[in-house]
N, C-alpha and C. Protein backbone atom coordinates (compact mmCIF):
# COMPACT_ATOMS: atom_id res chain seq x y z
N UNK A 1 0.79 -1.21 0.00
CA UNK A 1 0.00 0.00 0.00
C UNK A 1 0.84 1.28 0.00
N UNK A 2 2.08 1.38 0.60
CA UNK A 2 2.47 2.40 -0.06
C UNK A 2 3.24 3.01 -0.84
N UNK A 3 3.36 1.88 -1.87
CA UNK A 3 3.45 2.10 -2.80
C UNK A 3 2.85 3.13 -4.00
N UNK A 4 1.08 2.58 -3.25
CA UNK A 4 0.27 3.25 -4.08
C UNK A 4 0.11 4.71 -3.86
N UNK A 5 0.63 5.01 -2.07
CA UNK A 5 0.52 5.99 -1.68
C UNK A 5 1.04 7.27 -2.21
N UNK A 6 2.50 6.62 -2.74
CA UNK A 6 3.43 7.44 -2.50
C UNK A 6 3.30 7.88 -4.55
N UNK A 7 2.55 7.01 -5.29
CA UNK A 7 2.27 6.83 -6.47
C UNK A 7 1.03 8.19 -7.15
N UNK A 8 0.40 8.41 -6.10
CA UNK A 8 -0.54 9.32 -6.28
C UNK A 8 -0.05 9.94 -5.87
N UNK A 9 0.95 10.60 -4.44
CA UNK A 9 1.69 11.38 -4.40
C UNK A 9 2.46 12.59 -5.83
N UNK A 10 2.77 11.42 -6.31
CA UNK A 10 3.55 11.59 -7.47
C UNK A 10 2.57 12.45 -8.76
N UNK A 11 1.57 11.67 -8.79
CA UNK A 11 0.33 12.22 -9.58
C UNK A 11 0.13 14.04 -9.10
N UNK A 12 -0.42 14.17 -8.05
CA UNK A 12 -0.46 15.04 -7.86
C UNK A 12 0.29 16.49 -7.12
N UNK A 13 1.41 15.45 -7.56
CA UNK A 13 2.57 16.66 -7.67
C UNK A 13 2.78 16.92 -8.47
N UNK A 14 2.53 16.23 -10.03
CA UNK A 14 2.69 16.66 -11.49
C UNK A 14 1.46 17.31 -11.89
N UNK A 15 0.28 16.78 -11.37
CA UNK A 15 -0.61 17.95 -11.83
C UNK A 15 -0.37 19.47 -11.33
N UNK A 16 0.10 19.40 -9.95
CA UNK A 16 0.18 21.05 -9.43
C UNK A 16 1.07 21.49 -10.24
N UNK A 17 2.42 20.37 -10.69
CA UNK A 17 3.85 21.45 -11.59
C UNK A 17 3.21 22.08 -12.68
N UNK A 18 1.99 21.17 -13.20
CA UNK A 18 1.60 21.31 -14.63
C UNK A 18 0.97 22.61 -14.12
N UNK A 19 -0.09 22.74 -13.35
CA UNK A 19 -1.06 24.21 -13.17
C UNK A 19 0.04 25.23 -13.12
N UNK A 20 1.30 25.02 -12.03
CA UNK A 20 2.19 26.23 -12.10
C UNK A 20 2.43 26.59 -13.04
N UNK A 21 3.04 25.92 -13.80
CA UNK A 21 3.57 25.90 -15.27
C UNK A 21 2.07 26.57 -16.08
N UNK A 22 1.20 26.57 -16.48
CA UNK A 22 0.18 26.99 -17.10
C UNK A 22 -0.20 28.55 -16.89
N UNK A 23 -0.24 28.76 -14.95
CA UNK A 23 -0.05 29.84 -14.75
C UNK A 23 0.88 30.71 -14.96
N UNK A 24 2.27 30.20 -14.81
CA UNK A 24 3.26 31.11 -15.30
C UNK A 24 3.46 31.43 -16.79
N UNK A 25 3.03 30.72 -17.47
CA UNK A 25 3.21 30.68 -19.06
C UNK A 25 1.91 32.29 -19.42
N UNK A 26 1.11 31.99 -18.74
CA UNK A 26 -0.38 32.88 -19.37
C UNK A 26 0.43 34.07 -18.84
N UNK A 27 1.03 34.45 -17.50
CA UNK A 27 1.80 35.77 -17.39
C UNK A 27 2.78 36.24 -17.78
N UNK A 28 3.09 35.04 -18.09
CA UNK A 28 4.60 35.73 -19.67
C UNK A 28 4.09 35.86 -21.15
N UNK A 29 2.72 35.78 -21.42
CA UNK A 29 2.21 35.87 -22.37
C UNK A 29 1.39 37.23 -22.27
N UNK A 30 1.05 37.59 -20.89
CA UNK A 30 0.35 38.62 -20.79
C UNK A 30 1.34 39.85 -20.64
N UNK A 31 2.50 39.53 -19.37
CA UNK A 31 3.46 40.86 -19.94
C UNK A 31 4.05 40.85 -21.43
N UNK A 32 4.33 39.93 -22.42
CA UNK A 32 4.37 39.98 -23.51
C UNK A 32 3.87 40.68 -24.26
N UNK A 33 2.32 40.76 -24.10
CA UNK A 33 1.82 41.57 -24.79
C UNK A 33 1.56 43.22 -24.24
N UNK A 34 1.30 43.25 -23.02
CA UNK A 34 2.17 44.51 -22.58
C UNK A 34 3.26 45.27 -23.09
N UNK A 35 4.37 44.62 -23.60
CA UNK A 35 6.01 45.21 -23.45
C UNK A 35 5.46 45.10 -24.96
N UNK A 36 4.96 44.46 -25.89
CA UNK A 36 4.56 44.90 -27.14
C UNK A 36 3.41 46.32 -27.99
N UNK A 37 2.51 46.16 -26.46
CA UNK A 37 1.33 47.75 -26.37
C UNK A 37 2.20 48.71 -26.46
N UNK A 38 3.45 48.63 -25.24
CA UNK A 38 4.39 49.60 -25.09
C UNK A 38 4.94 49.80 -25.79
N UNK A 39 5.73 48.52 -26.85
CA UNK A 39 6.22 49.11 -27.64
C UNK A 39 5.97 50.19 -28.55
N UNK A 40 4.66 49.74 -29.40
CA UNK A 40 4.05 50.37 -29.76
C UNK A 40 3.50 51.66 -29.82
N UNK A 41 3.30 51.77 -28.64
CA UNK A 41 2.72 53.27 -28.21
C UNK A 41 4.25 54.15 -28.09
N UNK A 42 5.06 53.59 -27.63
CA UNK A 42 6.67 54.37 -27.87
C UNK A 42 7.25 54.16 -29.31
N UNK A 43 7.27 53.77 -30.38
CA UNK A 43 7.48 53.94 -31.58
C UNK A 43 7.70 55.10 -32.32
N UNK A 44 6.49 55.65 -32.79
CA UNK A 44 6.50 56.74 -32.63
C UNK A 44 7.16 58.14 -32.18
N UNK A 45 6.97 58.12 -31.05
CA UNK A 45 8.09 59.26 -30.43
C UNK A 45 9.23 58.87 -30.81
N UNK A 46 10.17 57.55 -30.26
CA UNK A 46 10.85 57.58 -30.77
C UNK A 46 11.80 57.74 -31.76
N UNK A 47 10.40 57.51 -33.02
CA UNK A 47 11.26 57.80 -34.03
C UNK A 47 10.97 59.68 -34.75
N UNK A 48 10.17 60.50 -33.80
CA UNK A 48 9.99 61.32 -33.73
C UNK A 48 11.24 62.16 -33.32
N UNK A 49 11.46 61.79 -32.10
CA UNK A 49 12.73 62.15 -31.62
C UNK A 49 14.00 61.99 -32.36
N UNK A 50 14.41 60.62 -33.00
CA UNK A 50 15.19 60.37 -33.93
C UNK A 50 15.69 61.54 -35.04
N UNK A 51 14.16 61.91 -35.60
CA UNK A 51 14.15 63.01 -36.72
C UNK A 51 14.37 64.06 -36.15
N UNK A 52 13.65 64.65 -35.03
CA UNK A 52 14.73 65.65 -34.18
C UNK A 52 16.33 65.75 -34.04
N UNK A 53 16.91 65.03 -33.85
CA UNK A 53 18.00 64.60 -33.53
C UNK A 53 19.17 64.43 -34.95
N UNK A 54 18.38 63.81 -35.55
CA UNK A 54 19.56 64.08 -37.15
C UNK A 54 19.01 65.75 -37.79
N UNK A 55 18.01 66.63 -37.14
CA UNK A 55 17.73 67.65 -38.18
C UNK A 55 18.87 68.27 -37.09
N UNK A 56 18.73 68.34 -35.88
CA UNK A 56 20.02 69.20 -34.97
C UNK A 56 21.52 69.07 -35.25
N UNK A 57 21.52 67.67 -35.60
CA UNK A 57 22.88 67.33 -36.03
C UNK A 57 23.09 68.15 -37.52
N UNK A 58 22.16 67.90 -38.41
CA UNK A 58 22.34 69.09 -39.87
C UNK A 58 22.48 70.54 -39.52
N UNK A 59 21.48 71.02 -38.61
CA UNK A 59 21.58 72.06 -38.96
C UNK A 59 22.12 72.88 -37.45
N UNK A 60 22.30 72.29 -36.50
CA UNK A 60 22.96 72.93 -35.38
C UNK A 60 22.54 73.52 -34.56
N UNK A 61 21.04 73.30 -34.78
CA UNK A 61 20.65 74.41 -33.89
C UNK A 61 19.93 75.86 -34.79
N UNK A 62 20.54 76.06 -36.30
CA UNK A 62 20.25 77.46 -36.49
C UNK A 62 19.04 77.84 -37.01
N UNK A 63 17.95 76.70 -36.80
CA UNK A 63 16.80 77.26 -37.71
C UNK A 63 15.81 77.45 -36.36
């Protein structure tokens, strides 16, 4: 018998790894898509700023 004990033991220590594992996966999928919104929404400026930045470098400042 405890064999069997220690057998379901086993069972349901792989189901909980599996739920962890499921849960952690959906929150690296969810900041994923976060750090991609962000990206997004910073794009833009960035490359806003960019064009700032090479017109200063042309022209120095004098316009």
């Amino acid at each position: 018998m405890p064999f069997d004990s220690y057998r379901r033991d086993l069972e349901l220590s792989d189901f909980a790894d599996e739920q962890l594992r499921d849960k952690r996966t959906k929150q690296r999928t969810q900041v994923e898509k976060e750090v991609r919104r962000d990206w997004q929404l910073l794009q833009p400026i960035a490359s806003s700023m960019a064009s700032r930045r090479k017109h200063t470098i042309r022209c120095h400042g004098l316009c």
